[in-house]
N, C-alpha and C. Protein backbone atom coordinates (compact mmCIF):
# COMPACT_ATOMS: atom_id res chain seq x y z
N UNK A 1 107.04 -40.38 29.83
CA UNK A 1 106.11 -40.77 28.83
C UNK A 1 105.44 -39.51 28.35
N UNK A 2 105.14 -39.22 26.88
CA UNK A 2 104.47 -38.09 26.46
C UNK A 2 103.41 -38.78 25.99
N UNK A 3 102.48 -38.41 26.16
CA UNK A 3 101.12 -38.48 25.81
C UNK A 3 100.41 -37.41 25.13
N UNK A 4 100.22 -37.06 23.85
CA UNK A 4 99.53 -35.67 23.40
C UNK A 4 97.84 -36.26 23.21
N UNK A 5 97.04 -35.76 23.98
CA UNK A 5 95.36 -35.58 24.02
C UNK A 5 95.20 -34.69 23.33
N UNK A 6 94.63 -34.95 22.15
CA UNK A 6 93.37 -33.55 21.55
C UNK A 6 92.27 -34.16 21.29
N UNK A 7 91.62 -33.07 21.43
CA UNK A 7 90.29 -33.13 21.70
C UNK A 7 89.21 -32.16 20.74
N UNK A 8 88.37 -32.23 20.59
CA UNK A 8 87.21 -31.51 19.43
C UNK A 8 86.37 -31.32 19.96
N UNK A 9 85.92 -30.54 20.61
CA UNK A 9 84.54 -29.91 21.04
C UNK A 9 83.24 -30.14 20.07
N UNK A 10 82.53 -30.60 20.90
CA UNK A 10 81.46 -30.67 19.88
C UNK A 10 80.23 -29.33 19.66
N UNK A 11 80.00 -28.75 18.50
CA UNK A 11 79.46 -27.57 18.31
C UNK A 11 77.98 -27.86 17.39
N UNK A 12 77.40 -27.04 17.71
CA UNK A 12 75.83 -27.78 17.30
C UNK A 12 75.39 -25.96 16.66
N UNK A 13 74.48 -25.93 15.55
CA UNK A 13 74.24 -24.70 14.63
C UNK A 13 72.91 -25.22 14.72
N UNK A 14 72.32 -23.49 15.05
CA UNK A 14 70.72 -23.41 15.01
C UNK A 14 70.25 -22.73 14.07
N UNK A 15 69.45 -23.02 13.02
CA UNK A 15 68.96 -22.63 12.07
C UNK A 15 67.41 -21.76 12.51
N UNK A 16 67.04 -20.75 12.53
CA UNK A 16 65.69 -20.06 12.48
C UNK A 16 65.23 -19.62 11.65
N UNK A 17 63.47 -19.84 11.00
CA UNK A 17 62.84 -19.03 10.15
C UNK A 17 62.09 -18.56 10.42
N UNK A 18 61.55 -17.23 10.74
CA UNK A 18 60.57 -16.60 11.30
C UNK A 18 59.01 -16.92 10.88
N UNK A 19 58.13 -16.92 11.63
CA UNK A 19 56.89 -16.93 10.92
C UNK A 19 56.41 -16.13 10.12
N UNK A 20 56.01 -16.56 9.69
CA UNK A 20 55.06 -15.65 8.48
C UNK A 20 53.71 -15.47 7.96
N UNK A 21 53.07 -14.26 7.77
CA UNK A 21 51.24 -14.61 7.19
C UNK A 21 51.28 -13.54 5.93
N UNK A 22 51.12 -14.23 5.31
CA UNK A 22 50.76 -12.98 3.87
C UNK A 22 49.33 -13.02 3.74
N UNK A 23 49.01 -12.22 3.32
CA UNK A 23 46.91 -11.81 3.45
C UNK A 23 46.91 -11.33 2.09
N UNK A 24 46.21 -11.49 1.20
CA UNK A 24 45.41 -10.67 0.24
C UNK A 24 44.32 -10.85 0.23
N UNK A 25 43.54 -9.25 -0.07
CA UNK A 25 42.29 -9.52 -0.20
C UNK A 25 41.69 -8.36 -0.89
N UNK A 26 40.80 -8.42 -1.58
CA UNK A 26 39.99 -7.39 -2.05
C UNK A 26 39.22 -6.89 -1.53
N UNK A 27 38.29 -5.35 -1.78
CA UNK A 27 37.94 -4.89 -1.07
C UNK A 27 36.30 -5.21 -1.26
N UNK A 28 35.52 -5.28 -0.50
CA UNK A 28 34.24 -5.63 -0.92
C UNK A 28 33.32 -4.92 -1.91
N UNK A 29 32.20 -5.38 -2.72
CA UNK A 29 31.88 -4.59 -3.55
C UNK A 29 30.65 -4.38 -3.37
N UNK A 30 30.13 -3.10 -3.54
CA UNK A 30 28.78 -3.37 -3.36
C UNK A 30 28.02 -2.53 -4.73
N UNK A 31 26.74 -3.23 -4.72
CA UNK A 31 26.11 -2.48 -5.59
C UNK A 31 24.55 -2.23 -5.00
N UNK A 32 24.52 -0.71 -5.11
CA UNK A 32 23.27 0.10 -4.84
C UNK A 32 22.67 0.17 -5.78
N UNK A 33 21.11 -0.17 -5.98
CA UNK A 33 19.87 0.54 -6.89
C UNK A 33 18.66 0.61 -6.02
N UNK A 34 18.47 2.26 -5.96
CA UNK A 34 17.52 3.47 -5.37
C UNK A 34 16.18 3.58 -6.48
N UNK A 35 15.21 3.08 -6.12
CA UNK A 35 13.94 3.46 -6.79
C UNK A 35 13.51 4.47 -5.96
N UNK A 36 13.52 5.79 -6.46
CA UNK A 36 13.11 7.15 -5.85
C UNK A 36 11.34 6.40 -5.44
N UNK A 37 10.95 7.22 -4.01
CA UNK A 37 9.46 7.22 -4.03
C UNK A 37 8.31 7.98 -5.17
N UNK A 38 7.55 7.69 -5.20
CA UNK A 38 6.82 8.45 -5.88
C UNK A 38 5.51 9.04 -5.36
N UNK A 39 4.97 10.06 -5.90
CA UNK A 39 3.60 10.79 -5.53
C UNK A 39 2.58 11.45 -6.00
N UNK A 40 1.55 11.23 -6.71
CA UNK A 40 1.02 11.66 -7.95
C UNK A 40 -0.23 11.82 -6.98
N UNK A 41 -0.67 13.29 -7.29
CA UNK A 41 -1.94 13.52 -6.76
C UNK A 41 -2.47 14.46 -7.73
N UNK A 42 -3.90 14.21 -7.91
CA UNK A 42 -4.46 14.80 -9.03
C UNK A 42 -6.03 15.80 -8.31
N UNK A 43 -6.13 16.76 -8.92
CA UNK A 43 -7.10 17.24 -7.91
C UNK A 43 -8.17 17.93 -9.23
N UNK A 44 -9.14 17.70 -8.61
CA UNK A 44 -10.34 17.89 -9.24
C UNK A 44 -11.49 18.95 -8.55
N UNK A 45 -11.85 20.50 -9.07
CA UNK A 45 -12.45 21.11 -8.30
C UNK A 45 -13.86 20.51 -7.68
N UNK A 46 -14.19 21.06 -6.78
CA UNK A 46 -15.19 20.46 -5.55
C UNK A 46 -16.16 21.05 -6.27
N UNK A 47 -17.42 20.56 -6.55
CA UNK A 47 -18.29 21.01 -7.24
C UNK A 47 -19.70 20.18 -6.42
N UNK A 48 -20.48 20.74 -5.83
CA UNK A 48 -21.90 21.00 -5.05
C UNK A 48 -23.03 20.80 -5.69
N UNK A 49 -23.83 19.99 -6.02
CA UNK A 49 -24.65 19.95 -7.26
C UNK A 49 -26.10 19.56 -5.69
N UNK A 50 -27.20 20.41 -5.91
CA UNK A 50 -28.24 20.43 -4.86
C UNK A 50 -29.55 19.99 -5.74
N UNK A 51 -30.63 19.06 -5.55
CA UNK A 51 -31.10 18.92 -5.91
C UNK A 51 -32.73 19.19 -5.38
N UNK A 52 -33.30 20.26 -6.01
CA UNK A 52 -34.35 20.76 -4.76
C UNK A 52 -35.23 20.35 -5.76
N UNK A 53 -35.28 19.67 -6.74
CA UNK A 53 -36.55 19.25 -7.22
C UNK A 53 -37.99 18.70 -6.77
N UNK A 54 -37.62 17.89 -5.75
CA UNK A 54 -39.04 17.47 -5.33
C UNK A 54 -39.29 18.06 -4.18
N UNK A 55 -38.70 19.30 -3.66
CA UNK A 55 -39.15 20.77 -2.96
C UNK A 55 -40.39 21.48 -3.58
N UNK A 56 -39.52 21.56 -4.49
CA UNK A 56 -40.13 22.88 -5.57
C UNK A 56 -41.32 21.73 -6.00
N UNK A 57 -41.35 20.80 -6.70
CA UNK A 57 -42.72 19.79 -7.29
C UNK A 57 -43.80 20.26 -5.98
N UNK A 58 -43.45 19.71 -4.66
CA UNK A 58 -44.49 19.37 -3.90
C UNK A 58 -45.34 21.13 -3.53
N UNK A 59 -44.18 21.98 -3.36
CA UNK A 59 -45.00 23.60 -3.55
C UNK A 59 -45.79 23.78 -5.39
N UNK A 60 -45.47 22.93 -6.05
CA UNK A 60 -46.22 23.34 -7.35
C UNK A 60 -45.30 23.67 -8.27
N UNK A 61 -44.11 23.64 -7.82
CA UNK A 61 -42.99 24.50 -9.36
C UNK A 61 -42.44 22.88 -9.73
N UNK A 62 -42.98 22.67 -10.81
CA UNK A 62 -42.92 21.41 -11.62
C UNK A 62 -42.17 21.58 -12.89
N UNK A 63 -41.33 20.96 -13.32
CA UNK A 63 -41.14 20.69 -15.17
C UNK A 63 -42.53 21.06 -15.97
N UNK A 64 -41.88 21.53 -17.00
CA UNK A 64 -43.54 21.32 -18.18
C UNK A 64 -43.76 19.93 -17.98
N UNK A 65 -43.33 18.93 -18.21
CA UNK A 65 -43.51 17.83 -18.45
C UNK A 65 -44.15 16.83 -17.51
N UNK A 66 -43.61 17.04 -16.11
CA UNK A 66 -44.31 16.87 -14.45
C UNK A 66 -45.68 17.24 -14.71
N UNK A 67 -45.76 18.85 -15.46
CA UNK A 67 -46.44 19.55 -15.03
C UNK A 67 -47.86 19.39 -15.67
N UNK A 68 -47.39 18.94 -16.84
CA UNK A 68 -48.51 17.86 -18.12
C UNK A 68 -49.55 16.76 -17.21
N UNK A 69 -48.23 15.85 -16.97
CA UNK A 69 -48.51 14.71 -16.43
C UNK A 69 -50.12 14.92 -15.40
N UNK A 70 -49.71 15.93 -14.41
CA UNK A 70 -50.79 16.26 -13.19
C UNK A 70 -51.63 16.65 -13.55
N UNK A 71 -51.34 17.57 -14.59
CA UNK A 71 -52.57 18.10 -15.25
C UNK A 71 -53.30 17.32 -16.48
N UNK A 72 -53.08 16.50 -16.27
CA UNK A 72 -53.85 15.27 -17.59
C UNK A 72 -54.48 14.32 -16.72
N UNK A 73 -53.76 13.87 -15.90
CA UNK A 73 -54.20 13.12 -13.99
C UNK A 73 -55.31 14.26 -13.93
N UNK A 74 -55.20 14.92 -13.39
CA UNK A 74 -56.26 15.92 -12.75
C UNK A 74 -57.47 15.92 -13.79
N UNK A 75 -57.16 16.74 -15.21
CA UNK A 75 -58.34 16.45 -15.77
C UNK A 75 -59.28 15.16 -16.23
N UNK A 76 -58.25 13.90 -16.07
CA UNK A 76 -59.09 12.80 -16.09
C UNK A 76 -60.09 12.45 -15.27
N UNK A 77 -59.44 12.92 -14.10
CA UNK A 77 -60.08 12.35 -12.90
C UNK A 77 -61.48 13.52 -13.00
N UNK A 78 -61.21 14.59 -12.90
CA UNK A 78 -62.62 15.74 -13.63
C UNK A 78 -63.45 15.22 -14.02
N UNK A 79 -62.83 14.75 -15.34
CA UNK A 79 -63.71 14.37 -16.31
C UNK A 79 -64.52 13.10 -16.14
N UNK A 80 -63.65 12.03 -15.24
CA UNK A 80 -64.80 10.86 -14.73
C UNK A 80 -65.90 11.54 -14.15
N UNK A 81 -65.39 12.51 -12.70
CA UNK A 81 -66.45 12.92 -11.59
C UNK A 81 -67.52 13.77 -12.40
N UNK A 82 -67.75 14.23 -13.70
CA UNK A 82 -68.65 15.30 -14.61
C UNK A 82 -69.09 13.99 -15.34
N UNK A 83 -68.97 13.16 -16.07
CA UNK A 83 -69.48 11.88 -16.34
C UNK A 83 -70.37 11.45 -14.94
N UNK A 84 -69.85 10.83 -13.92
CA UNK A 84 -70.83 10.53 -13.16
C UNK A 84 -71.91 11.71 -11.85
N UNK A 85 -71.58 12.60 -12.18
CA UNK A 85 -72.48 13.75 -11.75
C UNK A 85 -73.38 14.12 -13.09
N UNK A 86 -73.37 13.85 -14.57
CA UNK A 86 -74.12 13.63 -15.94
C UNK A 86 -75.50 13.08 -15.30
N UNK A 87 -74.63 11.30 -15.30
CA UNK A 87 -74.80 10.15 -15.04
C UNK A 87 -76.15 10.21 -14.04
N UNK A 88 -75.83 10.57 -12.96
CA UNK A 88 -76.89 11.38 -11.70
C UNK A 88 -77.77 11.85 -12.03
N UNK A 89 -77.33 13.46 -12.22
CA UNK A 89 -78.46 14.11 -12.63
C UNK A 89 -79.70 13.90 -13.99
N UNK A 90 -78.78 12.53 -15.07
CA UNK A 90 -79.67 12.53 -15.73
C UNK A 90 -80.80 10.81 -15.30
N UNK A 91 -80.34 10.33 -14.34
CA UNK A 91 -81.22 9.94 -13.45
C UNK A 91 -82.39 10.24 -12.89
N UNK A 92 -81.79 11.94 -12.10
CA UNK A 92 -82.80 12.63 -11.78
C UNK A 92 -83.85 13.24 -12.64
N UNK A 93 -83.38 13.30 -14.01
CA UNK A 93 -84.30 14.17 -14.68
C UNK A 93 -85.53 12.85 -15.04
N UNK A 94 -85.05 11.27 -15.63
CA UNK A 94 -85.73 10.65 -15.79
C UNK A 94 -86.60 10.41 -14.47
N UNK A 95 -86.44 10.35 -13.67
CA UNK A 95 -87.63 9.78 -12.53
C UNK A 95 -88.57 11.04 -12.17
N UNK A 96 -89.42 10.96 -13.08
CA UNK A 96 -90.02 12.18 -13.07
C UNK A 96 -91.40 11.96 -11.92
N UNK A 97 -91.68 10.53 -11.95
CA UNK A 97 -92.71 9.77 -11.16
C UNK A 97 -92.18 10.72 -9.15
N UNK A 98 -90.98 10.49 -9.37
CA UNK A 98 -91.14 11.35 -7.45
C UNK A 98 -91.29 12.51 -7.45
N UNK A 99 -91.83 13.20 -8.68
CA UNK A 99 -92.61 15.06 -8.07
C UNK A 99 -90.93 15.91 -8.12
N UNK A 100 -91.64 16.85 -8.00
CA UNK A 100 -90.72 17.84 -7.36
C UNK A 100 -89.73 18.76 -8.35
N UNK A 101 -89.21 19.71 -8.35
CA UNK A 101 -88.88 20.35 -9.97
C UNK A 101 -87.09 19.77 -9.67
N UNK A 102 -87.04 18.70 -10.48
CA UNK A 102 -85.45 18.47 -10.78
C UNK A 102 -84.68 19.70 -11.16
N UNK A 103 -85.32 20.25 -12.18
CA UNK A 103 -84.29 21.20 -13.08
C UNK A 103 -84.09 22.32 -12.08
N UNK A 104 -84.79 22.84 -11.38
CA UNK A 104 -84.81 23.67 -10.61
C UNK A 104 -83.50 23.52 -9.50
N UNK A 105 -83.88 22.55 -8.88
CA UNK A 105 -82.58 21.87 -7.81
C UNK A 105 -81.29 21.84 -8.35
N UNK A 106 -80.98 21.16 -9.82
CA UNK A 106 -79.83 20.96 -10.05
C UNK A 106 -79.39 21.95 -10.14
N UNK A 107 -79.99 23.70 -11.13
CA UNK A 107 -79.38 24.63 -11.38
C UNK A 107 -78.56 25.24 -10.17
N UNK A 108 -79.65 25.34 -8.94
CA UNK A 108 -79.07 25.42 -7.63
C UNK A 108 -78.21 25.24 -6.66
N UNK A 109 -77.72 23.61 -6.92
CA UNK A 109 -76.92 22.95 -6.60
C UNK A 109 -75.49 23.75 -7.13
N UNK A 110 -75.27 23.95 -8.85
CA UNK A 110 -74.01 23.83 -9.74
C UNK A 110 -73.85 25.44 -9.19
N UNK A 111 -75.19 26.56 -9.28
CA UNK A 111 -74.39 27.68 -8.60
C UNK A 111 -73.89 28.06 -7.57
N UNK A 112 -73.99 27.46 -6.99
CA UNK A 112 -73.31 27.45 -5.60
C UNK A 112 -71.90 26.18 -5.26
N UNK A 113 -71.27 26.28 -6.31
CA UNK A 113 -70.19 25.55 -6.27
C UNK A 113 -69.15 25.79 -5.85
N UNK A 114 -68.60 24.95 -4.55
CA UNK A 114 -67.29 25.98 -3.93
C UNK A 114 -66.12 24.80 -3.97
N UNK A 115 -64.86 25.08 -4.57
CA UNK A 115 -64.27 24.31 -4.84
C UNK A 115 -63.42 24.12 -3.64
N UNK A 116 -62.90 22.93 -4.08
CA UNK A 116 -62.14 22.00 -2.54
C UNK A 116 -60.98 22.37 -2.44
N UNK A 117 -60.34 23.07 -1.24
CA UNK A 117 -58.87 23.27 -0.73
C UNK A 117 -57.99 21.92 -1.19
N UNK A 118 -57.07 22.52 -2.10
CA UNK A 118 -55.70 21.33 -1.92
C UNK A 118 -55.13 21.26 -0.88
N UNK A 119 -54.57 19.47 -0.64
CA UNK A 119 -54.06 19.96 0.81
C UNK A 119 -52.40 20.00 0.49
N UNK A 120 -51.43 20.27 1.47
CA UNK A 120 -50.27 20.26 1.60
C UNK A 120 -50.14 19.26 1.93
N UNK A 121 -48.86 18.57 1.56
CA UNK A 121 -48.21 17.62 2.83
C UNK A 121 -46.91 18.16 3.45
N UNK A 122 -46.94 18.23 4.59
CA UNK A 122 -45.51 18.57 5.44
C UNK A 122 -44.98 17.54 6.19
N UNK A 123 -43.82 17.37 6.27
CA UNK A 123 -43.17 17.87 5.87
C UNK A 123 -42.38 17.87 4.65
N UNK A 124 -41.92 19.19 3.99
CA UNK A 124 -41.66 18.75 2.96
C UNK A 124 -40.69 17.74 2.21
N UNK A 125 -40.20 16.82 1.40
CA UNK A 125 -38.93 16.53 1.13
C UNK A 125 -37.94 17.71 1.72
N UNK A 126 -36.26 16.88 1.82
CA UNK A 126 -35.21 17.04 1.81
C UNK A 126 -34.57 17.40 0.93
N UNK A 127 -33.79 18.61 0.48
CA UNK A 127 -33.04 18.48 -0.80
C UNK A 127 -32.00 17.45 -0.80
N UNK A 128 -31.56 16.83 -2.30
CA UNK A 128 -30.57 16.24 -2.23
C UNK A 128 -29.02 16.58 -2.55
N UNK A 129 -28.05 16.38 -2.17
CA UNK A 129 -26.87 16.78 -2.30
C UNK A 129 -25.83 15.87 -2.74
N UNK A 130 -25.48 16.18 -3.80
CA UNK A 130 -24.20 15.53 -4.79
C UNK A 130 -22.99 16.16 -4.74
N UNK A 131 -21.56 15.28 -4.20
CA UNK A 131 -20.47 16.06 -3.95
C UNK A 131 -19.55 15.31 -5.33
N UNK A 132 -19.02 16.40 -5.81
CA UNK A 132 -17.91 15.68 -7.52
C UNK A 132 -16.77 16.54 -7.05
N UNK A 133 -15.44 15.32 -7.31
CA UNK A 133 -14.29 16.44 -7.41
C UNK A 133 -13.92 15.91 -5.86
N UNK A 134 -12.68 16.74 -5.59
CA UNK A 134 -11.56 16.21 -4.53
C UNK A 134 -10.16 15.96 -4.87
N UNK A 135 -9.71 15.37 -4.18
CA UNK A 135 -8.13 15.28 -4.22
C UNK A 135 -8.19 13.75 -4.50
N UNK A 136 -7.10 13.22 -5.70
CA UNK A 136 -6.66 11.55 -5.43
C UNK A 136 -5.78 11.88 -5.40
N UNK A 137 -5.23 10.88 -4.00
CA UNK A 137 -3.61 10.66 -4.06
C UNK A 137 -3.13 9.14 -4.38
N UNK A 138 -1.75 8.87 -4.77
CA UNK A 138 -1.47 7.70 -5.21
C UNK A 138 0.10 7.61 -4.61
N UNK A 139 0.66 7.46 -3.61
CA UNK A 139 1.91 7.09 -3.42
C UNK A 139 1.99 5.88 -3.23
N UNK A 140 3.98 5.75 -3.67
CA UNK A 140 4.46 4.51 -3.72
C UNK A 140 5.66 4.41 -3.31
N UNK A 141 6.09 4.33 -2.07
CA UNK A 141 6.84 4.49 -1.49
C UNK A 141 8.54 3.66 -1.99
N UNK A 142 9.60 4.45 -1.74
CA UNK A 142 10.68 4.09 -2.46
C UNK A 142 11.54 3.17 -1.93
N UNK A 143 12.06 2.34 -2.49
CA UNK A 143 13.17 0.89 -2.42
C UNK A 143 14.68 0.85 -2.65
N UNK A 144 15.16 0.99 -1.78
CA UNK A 144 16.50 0.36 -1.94
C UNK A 144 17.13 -1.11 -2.17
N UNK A 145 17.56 -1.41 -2.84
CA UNK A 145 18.13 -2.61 -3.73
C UNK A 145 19.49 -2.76 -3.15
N UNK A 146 20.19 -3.71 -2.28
CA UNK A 146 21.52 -3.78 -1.83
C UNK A 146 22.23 -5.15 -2.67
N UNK A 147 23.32 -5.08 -3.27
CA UNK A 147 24.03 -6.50 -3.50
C UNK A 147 25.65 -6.26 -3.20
N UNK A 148 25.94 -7.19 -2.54
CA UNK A 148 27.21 -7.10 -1.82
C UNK A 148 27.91 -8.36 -2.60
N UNK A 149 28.77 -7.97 -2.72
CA UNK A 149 29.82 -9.01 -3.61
C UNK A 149 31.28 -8.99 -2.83
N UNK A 150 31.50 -9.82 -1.82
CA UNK A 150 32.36 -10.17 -0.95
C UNK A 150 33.35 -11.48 -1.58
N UNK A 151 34.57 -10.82 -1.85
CA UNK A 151 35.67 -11.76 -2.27
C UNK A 151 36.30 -12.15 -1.16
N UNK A 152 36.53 -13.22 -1.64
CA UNK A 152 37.28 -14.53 -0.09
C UNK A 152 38.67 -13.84 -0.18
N UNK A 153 39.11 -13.95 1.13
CA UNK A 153 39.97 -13.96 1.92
C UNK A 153 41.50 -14.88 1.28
N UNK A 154 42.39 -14.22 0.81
CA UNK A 154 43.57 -15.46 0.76
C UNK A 154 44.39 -15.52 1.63
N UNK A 155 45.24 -16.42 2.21
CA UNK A 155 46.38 -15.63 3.51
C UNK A 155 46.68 -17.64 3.33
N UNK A 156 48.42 -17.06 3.24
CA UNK A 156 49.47 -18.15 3.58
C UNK A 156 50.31 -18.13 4.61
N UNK A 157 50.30 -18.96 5.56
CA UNK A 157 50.77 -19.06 6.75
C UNK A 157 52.09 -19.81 6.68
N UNK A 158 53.35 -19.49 7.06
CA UNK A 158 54.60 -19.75 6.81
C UNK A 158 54.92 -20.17 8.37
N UNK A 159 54.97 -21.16 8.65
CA UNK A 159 55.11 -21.51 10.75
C UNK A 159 56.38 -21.23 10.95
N UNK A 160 57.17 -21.36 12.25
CA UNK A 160 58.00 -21.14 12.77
C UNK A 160 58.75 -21.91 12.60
N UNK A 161 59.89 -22.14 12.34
CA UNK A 161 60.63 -23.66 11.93
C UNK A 161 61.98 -23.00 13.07
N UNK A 162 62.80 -24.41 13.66
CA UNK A 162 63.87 -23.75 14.45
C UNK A 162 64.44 -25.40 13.99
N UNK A 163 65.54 -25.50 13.23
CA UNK A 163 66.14 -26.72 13.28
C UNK A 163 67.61 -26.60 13.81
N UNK A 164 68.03 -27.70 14.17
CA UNK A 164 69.13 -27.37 15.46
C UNK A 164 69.71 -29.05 14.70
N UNK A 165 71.48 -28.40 14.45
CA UNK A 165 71.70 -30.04 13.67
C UNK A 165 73.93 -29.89 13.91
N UNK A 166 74.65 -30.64 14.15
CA UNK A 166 75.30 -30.83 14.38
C UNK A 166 76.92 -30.15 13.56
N UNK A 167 77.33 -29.28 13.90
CA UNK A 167 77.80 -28.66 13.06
C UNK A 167 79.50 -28.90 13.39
N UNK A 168 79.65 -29.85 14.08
CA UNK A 168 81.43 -30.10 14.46
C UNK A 168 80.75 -31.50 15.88
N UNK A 169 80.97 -32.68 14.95
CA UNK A 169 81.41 -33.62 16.17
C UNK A 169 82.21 -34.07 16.96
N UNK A 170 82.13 -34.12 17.83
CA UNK A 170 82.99 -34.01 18.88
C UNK A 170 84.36 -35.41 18.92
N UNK A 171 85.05 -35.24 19.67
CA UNK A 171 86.44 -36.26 19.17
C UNK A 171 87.41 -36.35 20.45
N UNK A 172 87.87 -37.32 20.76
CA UNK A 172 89.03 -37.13 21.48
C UNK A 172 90.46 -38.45 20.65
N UNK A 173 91.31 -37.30 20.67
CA UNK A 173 92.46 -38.09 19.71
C UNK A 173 93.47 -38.15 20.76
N UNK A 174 94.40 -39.70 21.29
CA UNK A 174 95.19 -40.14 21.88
C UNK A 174 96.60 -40.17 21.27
N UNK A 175 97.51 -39.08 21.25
CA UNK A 175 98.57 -40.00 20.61
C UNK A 175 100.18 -40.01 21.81
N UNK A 176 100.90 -40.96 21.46
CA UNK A 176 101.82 -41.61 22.11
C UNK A 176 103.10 -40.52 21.19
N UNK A 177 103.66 -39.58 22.08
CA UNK A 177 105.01 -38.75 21.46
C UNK A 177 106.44 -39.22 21.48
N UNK A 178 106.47 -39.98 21.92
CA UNK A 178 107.34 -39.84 23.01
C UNK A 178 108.37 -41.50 22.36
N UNK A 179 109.94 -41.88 22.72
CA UNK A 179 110.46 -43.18 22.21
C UNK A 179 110.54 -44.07 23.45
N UNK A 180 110.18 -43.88 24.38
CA UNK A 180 109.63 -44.94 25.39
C UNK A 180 109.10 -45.10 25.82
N UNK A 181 108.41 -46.26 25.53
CA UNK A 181 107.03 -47.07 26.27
C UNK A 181 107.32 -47.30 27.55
N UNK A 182 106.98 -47.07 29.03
CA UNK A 182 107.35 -47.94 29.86
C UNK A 182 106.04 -48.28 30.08
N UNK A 183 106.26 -49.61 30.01
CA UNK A 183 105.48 -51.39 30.59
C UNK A 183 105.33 -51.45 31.89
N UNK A 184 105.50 -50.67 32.27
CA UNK A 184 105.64 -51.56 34.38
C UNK A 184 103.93 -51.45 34.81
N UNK A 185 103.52 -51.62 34.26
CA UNK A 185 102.19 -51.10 34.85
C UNK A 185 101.71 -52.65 35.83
């Protein structure tokens, strides 16, 4: 009996695609604005201004005008105290009834006139002192301004793919060669 067997192996095909990432991206941007500091100082000479006026008044060194004033004060006041020393003595001259030589006394009295010490006062004023002038300063300290302009990110991701698919199915073929069958089975 011939018997021819063939047969087909079965064969299987693997397909691979690698992964993949593509990225684009730009680069970030930035924008700077610098306001410089600033400093402005202005100077003005120092100038001392002393004021010894009511020093000098209270020793006697007066303005004309101070100097009016006291002396118009002063002679008023004179001129009351000679009014009522008038005033007096012509008192005395009328009361002639108490004796005694008026005219005589008064002449006596006026020559021998000793005038009255001014007094001081101590202590004296303080001078005063006025300061003009100096330094102004004016700073303003400087700023930086930041703006950042950040573009997104793109990126495509391609995965791993592995497909695996049948590329020869498999077979077994029986055939009979041969011109006699034997039956005895």
């Amino acid at each position: 009996m011939h018997l021819c067997i063939t047969t087909t192996p079965a064969l299987i095909g693997i397909r691979t695609q690698p992964s993949r990432v593509e990225i684009k991206s730009s680069q970030p941007l930035v924008e700077m604005k610098r306001q410089p500091p600033r400093l402005n100082m202005e100077t003005e000479p120092v100038r001392v201004h002393i004021d010894q006026y009511e020093c000098f008044a209270e020793l006697g060194y007066k303005n004309f005008l101070d100097l009016a004033r006291a002396q118009a004060q002063k002679g008023y006041q004179r001129l009351m105290e000679y009014i009522a020393q008038t005033a007096q003595d012509g008192d005395r001259l009328a009361a002639i009834e108490l004796g005694g030589n008026p005219i005589a006394d008064i002449a006596k009295e006026k020559s021998y006139h000793i005038p009255e010490a001014e007094s001081v006062k101590l202590p004296f004023p303080k001078p005063k002192f006025y300061v003009t002038g100096g330094v102004s300063i004016d700073y303003q300290p400087g700023k930086v301004h930041f703006n950042v302009v950040v573009h997104p990110v793109r990126y495509r991701v391609t995965p791993h793919k592995v497909e695996i698919y049948m590329r020869q199915y498999p077979s077994i073929t029986i055939e009979y060669v041969g011109h006699y069958i034997d039956r005895r089975v």
